[in-house]
PDB file of N, CA and C in Angstrom:
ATOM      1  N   UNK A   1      15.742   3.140  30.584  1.00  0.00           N
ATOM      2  CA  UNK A   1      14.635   3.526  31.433  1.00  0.00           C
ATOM      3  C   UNK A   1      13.778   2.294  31.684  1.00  0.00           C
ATOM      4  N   UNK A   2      13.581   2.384  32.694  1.00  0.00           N
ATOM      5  CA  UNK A   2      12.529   0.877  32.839  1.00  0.00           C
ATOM      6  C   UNK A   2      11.572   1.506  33.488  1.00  0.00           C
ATOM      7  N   UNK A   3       9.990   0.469  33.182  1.00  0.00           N
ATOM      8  CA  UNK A   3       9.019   0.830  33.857  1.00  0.00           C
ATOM      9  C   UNK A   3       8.339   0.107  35.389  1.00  0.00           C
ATOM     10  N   UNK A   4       8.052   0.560  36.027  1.00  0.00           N
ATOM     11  CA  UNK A   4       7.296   0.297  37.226  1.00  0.00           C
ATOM     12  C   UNK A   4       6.221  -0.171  36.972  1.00  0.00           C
ATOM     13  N   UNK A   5       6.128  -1.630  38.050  1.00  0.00           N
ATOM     14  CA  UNK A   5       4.719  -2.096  37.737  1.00  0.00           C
ATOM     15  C   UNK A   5       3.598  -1.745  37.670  1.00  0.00           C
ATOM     16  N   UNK A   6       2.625  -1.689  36.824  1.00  0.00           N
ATOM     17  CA  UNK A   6       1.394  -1.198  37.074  1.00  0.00           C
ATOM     18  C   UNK A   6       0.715  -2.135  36.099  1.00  0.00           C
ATOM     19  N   UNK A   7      -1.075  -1.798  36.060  1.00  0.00           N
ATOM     20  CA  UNK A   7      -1.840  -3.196  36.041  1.00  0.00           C
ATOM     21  C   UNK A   7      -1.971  -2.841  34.451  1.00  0.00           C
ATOM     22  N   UNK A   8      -2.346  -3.698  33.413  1.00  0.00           N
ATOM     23  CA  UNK A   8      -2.492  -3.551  32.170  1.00  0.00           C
ATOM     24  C   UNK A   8      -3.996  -2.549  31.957  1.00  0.00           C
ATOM     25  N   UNK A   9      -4.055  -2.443  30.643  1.00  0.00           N
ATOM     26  CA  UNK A   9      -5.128  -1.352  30.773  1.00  0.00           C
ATOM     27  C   UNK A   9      -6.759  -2.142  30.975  1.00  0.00           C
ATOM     28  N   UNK A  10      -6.795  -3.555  30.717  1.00  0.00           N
ATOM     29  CA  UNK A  10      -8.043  -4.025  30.937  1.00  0.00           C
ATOM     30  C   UNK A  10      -8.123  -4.641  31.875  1.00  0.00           C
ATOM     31  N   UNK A  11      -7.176  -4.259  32.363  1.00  0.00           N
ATOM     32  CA  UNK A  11      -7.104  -4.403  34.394  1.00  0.00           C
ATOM     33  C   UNK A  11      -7.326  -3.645  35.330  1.00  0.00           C
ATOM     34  N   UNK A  12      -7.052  -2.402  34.757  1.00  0.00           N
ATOM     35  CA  UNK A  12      -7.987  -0.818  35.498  1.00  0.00           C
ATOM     36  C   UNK A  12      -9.024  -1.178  35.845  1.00  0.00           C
ATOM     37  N   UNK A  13      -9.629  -1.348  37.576  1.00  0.00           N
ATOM     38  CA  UNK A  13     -10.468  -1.110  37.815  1.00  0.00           C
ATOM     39  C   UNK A  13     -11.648   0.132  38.090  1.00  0.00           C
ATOM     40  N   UNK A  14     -12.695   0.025  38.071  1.00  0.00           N
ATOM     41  CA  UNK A  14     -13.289   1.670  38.422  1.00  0.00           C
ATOM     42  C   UNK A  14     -12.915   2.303  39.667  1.00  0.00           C
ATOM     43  N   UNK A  15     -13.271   1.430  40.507  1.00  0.00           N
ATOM     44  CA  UNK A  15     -13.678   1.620  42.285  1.00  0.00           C
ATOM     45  C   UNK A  15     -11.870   2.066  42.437  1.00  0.00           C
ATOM     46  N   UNK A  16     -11.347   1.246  42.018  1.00  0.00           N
ATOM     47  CA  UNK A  16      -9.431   1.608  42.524  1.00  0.00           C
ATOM     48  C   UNK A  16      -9.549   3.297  41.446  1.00  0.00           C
ATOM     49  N   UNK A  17      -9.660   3.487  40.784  1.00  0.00           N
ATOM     50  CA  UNK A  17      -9.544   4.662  40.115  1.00  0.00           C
ATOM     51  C   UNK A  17      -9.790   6.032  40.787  1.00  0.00           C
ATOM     52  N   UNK A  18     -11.582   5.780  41.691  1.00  0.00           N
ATOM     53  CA  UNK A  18     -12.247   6.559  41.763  1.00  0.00           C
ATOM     54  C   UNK A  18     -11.351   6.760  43.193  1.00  0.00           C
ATOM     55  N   UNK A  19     -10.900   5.734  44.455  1.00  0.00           N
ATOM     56  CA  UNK A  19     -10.469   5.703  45.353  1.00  0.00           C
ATOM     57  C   UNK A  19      -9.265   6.243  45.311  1.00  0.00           C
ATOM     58  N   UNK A  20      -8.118   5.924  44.471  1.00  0.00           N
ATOM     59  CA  UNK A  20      -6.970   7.109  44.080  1.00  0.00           C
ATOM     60  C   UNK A  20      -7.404   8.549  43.865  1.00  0.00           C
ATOM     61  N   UNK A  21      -8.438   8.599  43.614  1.00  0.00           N
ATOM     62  CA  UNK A  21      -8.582  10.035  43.126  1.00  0.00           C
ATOM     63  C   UNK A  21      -9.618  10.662  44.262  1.00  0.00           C
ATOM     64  N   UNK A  22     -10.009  10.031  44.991  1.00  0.00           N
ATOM     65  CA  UNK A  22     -10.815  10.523  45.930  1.00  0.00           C
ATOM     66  C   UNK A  22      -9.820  11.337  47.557  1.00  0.00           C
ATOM     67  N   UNK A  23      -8.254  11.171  47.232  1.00  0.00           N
ATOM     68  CA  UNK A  23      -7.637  11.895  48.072  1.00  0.00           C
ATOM     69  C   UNK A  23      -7.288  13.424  47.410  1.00  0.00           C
ATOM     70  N   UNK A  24      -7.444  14.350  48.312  1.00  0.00           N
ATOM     71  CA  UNK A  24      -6.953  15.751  47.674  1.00  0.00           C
ATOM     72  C   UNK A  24      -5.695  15.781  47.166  1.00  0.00           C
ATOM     73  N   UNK A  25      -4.733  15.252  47.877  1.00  0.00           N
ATOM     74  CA  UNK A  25      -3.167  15.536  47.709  1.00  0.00           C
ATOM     75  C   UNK A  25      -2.980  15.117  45.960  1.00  0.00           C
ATOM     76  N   UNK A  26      -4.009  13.644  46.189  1.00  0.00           N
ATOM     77  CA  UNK A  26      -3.319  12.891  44.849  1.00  0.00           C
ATOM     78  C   UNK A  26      -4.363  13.209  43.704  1.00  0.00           C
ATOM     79  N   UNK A  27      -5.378  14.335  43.875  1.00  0.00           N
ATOM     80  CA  UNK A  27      -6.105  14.681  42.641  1.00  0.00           C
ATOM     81  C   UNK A  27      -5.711  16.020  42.326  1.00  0.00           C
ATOM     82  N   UNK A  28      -4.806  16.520  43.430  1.00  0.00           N
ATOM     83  CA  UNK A  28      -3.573  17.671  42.700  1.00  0.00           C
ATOM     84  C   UNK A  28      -2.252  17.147  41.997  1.00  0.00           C
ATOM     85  N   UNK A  29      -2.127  16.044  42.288  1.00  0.00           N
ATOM     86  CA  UNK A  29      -0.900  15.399  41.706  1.00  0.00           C
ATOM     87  C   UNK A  29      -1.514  15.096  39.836  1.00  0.00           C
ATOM     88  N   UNK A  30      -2.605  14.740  40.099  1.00  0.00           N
ATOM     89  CA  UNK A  30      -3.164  14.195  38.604  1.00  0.00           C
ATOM     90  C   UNK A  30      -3.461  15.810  38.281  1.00  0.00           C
ATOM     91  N   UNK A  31      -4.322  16.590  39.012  1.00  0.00           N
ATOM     92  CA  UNK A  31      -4.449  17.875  38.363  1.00  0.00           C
ATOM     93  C   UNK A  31      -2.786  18.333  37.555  1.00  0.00           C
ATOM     94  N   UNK A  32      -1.985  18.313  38.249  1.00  0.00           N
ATOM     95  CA  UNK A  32       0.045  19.030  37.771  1.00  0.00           C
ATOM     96  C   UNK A  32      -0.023  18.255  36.335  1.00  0.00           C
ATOM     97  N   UNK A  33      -0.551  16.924  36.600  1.00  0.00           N
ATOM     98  CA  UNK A  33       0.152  15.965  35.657  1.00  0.00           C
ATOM     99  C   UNK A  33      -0.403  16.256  34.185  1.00  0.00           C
ATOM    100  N   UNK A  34      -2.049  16.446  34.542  1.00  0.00           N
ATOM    101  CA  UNK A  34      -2.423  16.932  32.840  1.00  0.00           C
ATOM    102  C   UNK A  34      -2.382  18.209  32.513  1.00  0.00           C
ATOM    103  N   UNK A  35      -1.730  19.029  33.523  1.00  0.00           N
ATOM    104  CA  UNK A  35      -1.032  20.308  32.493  1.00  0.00           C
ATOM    105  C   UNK A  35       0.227  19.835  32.246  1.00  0.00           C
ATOM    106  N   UNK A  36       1.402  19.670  32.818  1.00  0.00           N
ATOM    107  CA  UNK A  36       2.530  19.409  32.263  1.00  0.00           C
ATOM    108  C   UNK A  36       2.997  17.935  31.232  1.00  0.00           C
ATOM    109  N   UNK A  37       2.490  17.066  31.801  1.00  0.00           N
ATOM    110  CA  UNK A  37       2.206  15.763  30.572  1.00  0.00           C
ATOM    111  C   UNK A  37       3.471  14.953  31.325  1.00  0.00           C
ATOM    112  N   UNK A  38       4.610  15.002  31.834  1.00  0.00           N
ATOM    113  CA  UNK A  38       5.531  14.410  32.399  1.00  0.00           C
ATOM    114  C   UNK A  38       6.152  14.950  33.470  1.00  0.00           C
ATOM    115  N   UNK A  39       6.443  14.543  34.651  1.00  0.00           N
ATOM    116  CA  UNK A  39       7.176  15.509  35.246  1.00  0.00           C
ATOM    117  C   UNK A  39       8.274  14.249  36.486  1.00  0.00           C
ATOM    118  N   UNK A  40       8.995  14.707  36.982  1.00  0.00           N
ATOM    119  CA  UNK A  40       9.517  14.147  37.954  1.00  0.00           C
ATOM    120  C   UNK A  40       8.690  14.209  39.078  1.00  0.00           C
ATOM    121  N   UNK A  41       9.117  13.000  39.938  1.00  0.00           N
ATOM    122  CA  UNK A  41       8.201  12.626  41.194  1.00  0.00           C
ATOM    123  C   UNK A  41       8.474  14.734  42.103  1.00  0.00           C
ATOM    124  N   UNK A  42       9.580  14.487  42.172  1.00  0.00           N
ATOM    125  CA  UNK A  42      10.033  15.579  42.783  1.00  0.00           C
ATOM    126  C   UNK A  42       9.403  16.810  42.445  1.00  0.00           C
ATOM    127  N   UNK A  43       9.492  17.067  41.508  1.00  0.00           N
ATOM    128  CA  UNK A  43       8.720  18.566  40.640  1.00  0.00           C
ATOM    129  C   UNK A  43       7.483  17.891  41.094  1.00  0.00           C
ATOM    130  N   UNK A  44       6.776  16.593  41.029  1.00  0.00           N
ATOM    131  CA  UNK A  44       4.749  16.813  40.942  1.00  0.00           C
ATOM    132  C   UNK A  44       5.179  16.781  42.380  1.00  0.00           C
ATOM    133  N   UNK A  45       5.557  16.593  43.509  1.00  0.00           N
ATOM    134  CA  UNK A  45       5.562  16.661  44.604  1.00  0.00           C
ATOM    135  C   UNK A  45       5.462  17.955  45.685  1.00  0.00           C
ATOM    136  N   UNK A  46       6.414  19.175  44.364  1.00  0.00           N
ATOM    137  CA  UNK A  46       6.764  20.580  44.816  1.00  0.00           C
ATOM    138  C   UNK A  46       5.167  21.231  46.130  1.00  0.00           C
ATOM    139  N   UNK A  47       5.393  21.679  47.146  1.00  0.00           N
ATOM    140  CA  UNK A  47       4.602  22.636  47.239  1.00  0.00           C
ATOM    141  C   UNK A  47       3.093  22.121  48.306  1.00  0.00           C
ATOM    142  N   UNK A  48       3.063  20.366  47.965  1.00  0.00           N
ATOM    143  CA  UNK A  48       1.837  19.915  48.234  1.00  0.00           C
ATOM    144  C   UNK A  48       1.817  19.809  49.848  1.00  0.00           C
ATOM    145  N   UNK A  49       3.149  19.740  50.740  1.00  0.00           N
ATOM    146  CA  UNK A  49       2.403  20.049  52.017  1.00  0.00           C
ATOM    147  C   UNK A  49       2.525  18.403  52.687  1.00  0.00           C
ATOM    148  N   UNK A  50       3.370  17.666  52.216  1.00  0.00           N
ATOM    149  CA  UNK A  50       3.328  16.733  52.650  1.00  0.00           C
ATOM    150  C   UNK A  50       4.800  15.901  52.540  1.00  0.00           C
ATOM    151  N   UNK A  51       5.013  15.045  53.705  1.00  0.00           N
ATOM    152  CA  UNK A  51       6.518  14.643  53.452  1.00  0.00           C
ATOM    153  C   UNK A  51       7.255  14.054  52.339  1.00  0.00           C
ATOM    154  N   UNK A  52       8.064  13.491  51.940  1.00  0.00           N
ATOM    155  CA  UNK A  52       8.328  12.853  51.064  1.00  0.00           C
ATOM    156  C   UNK A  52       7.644  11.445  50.912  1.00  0.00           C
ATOM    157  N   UNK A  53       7.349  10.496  52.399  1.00  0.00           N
ATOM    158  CA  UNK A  53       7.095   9.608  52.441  1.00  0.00           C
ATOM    159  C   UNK A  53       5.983   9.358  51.909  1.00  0.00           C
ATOM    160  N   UNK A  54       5.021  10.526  52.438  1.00  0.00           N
ATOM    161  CA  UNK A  54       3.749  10.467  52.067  1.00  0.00           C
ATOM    162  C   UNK A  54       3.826  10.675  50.598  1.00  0.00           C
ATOM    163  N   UNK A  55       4.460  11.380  49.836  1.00  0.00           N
ATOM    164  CA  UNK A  55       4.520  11.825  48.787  1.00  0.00           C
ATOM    165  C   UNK A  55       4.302  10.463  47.836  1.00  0.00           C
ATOM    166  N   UNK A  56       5.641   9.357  48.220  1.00  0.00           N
ATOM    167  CA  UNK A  56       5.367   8.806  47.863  1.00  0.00           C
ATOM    168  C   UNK A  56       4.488   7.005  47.844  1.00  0.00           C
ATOM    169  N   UNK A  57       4.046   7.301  48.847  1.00  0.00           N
ATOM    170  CA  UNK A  57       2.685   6.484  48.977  1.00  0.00           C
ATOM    171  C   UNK A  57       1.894   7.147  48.216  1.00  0.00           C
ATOM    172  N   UNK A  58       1.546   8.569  47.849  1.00  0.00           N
ATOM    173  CA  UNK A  58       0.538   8.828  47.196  1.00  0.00           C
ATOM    174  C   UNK A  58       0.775   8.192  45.771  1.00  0.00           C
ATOM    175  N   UNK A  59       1.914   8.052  45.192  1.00  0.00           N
ATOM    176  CA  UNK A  59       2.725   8.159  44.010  1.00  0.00           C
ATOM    177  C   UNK A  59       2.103   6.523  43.779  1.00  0.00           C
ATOM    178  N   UNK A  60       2.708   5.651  44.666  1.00  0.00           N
ATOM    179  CA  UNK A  60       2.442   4.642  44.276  1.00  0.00           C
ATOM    180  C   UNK A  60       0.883   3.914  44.038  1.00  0.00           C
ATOM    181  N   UNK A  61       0.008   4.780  45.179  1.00  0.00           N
ATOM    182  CA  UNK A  61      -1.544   4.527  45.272  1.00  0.00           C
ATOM    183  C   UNK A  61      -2.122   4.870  43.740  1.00  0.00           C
ATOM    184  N   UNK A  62      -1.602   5.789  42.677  1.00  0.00           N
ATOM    185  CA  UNK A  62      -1.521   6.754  41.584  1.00  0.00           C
ATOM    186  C   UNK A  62      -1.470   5.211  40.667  1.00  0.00           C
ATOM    187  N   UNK A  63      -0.252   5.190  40.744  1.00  0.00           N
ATOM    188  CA  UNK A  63       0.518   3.918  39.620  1.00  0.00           C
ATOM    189  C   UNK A  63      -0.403   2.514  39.585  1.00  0.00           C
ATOM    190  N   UNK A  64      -0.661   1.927  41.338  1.00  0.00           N
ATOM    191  CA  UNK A  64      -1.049   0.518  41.618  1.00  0.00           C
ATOM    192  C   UNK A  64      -2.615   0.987  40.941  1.00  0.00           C
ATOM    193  N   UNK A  65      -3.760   2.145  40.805  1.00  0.00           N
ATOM    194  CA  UNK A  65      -4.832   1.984  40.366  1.00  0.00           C
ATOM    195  C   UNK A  65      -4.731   1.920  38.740  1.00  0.00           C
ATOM    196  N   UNK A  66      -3.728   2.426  38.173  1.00  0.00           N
ATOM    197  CA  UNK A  66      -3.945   2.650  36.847  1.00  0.00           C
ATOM    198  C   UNK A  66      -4.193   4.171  36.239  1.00  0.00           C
ATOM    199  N   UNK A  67      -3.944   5.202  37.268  1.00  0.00           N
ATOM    200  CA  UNK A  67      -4.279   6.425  36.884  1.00  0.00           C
ATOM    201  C   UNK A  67      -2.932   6.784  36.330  1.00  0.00           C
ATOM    202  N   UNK A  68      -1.602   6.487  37.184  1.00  0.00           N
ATOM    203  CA  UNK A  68      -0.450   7.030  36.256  1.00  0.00           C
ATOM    204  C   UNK A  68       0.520   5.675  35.903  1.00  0.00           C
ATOM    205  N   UNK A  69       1.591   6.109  35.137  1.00  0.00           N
ATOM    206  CA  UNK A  69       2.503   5.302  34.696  1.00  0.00           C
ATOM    207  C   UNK A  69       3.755   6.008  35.437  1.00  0.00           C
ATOM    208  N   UNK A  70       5.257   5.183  35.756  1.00  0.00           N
ATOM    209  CA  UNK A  70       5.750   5.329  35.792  1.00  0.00           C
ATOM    210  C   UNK A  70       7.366   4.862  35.856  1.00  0.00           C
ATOM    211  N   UNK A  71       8.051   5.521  35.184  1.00  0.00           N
ATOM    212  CA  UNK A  71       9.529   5.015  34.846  1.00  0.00           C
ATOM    213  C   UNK A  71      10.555   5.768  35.338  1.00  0.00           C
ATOM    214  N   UNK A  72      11.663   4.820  35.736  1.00  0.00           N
ATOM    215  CA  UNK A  72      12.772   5.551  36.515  1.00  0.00           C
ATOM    216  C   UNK A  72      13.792   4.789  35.852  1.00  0.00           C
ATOM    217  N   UNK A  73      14.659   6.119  35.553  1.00  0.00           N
ATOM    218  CA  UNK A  73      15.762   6.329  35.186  1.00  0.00           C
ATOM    219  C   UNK A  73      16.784   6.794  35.600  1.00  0.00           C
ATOM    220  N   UNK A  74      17.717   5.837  36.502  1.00  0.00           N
ATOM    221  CA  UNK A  74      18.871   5.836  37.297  1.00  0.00           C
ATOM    222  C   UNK A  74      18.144   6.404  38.845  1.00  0.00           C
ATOM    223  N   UNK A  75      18.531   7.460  39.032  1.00  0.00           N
ATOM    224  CA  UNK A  75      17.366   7.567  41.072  1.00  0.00           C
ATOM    225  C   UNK A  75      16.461   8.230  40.086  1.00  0.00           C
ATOM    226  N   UNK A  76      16.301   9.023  38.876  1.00  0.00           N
ATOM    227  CA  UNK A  76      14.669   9.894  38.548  1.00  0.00           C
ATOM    228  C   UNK A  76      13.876   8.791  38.295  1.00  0.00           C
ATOM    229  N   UNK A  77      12.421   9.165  39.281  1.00  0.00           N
ATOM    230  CA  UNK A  77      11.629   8.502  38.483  1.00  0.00           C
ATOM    231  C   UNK A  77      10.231   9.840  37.680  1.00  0.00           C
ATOM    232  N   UNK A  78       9.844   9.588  36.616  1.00  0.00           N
ATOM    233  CA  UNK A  78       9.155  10.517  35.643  1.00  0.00           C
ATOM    234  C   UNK A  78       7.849   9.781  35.598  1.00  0.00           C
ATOM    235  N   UNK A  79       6.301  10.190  35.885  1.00  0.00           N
ATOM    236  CA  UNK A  79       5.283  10.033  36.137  1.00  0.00           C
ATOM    237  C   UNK A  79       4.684  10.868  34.679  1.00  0.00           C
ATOM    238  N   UNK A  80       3.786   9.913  34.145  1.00  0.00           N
ATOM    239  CA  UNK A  80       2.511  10.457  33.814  1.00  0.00           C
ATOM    240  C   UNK A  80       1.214  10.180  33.535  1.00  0.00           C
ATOM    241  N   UNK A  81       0.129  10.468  33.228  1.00  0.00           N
ATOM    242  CA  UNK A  81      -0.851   9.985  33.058  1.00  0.00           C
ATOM    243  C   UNK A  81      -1.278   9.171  32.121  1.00  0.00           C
ATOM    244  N   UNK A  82      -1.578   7.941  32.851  1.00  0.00           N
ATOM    245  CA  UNK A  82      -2.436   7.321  31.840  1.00  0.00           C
ATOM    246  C   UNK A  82      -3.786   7.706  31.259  1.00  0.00           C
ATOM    247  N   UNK A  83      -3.677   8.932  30.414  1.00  0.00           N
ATOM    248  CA  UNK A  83      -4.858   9.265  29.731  1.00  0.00           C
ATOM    249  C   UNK A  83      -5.759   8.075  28.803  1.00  0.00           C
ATOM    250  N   UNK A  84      -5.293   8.106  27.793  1.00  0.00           N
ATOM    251  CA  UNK A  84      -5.221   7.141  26.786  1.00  0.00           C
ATOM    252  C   UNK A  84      -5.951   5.608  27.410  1.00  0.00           C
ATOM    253  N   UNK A  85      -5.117   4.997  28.516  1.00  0.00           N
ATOM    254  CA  UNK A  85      -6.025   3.861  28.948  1.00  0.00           C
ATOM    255  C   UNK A  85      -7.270   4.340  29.861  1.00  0.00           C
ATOM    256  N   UNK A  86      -7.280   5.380  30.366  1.00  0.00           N
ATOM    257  CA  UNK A  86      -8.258   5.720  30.887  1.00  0.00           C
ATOM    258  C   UNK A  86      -9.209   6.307  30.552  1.00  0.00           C
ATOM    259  N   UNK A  87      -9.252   6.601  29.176  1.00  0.00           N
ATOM    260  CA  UNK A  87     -10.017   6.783  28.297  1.00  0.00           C
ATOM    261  C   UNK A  87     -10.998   6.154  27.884  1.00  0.00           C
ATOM    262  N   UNK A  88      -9.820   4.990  27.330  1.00  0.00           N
ATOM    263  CA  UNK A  88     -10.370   3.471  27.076  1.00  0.00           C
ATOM    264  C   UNK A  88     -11.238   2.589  27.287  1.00  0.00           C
ATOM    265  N   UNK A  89     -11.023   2.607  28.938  1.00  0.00           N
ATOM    266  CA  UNK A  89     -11.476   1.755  29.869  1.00  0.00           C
ATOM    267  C   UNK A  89     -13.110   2.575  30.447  1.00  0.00           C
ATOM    268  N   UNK A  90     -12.851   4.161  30.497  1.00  0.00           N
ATOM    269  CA  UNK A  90     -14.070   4.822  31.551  1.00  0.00           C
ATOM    270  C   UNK A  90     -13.918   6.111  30.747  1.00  0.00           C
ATOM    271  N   UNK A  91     -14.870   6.318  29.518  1.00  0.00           N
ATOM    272  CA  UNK A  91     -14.467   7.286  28.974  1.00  0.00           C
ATOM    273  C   UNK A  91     -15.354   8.361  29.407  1.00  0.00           C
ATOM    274  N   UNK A  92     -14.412   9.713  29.790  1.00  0.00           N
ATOM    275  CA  UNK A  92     -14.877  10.599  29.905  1.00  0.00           C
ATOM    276  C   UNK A  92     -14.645  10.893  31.504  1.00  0.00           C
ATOM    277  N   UNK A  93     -14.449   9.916  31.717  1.00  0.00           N
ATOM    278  CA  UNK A  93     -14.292   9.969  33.561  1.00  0.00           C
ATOM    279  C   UNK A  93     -12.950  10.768  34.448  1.00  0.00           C
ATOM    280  N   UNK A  94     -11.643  10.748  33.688  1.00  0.00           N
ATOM    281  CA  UNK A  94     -10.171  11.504  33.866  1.00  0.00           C
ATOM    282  C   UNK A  94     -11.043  13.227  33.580  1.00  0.00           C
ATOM    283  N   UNK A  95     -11.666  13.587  32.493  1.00  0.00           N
ATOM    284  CA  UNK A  95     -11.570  14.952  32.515  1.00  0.00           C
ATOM    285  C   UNK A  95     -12.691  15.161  32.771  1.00  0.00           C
ATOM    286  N   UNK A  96     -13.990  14.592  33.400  1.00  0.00           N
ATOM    287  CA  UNK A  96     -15.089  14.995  34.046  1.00  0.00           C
ATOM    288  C   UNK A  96     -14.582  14.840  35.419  1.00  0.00           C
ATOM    289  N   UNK A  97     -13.637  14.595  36.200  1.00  0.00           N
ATOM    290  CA  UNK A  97     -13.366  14.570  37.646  1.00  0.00           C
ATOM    291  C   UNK A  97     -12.390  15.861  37.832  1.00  0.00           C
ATOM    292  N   UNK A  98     -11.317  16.017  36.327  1.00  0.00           N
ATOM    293  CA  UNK A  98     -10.757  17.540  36.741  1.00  0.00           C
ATOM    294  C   UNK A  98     -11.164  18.985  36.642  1.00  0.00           C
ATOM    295  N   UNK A  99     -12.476  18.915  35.484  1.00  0.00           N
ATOM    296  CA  UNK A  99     -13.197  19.697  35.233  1.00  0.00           C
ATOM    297  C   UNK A  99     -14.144  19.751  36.776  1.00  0.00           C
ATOM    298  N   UNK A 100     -14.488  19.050  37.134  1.00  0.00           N
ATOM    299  CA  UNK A 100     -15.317  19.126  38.415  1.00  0.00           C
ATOM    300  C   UNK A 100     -14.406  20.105  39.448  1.00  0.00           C
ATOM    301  N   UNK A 101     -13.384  19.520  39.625  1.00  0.00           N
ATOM    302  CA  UNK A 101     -12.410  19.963  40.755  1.00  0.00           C
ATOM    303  C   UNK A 101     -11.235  20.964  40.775  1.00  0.00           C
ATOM    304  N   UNK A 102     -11.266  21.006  39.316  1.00  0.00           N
ATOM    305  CA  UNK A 102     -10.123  22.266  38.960  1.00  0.00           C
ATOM    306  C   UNK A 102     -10.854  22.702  37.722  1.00  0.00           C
ATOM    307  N   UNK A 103     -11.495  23.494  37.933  1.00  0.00           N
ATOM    308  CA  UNK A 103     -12.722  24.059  36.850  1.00  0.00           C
ATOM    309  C   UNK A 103     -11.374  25.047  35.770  1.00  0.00           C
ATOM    310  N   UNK A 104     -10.613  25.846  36.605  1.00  0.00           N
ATOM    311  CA  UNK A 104      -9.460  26.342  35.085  1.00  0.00           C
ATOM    312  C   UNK A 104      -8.789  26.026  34.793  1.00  0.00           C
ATOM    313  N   UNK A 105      -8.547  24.474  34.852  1.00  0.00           N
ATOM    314  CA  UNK A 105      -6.880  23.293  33.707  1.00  0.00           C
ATOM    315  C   UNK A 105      -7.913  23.667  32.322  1.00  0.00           C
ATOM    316  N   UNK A 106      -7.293  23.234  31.358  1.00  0.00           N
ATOM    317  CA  UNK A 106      -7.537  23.353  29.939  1.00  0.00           C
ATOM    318  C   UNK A 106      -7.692  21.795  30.151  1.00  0.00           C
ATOM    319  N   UNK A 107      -8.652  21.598  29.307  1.00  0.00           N
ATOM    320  CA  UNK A 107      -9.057  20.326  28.821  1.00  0.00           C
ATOM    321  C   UNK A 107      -8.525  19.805  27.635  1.00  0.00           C
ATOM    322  N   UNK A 108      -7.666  18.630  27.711  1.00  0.00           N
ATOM    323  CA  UNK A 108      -7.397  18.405  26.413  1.00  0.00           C
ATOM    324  C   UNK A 108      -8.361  18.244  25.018  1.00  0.00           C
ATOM    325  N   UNK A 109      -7.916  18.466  23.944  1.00  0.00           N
ATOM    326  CA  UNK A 109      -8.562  17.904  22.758  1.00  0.00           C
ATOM    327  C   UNK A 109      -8.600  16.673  22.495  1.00  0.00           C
ATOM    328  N   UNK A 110     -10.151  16.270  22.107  1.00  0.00           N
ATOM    329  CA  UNK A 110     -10.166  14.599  22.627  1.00  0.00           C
ATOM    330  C   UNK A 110     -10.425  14.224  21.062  1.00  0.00           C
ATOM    331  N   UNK A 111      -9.441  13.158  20.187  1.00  0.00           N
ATOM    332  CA  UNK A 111      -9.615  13.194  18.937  1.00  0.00           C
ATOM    333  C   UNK A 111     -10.239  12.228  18.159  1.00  0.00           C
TER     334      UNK A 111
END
């Protein structure tokens, strides 16, 4: 499995964070992602109303800010959230933007 580029975690900027997440399509993509924790591009893609292409421009706008990670394995590629660095970096900011916008995901336990 290899991973796709994306920026280290003290390279996350805010403004790129807030701007990935400021599209609907791709703050339902992060909404899928912290209920299921991994999923294929294809499965977080299911349903959203938009082509593939777009799909994945959103995918990559996701990865290039630092909100997700992602690795592909043979054609799958498997997305998930960078919780953990985004934690790190802006804490509190990943589940005060889904709590805002998807008021019934379960919030993880923060330890």
């Amino acid at each position: 499995m290899r991973l796709l580029p994306h920026p280290a975690t003290e390279d996350i900027e805010l403004t790129e964070v807030l701007r990935a997440l400021s599209d609907p399509v791709r703050l339902e993509i992060v909404a899928r992602l912290s209920v299921a924790g991994e999923m294929t591009c294809t499965v977080a893609g299911d349903d959203l109303g938009v082509h593939k292409s777009t799909a994945s421009h959103h995918y990559r706008t996701l990865r290039e800010a630092g909100v997700v990670i992602t690795k592909q394995e043979g054609r799958l590629k498997y997305m998930s959230l960078r919780r953990d660095d985004l934690q790190a970096r802006f804490p509190g900011l990943l589940d005060s933007i889904l709590s805002a916008t998807h008021p019934r995901l379960p919030v993880p336990a923060q330890p």
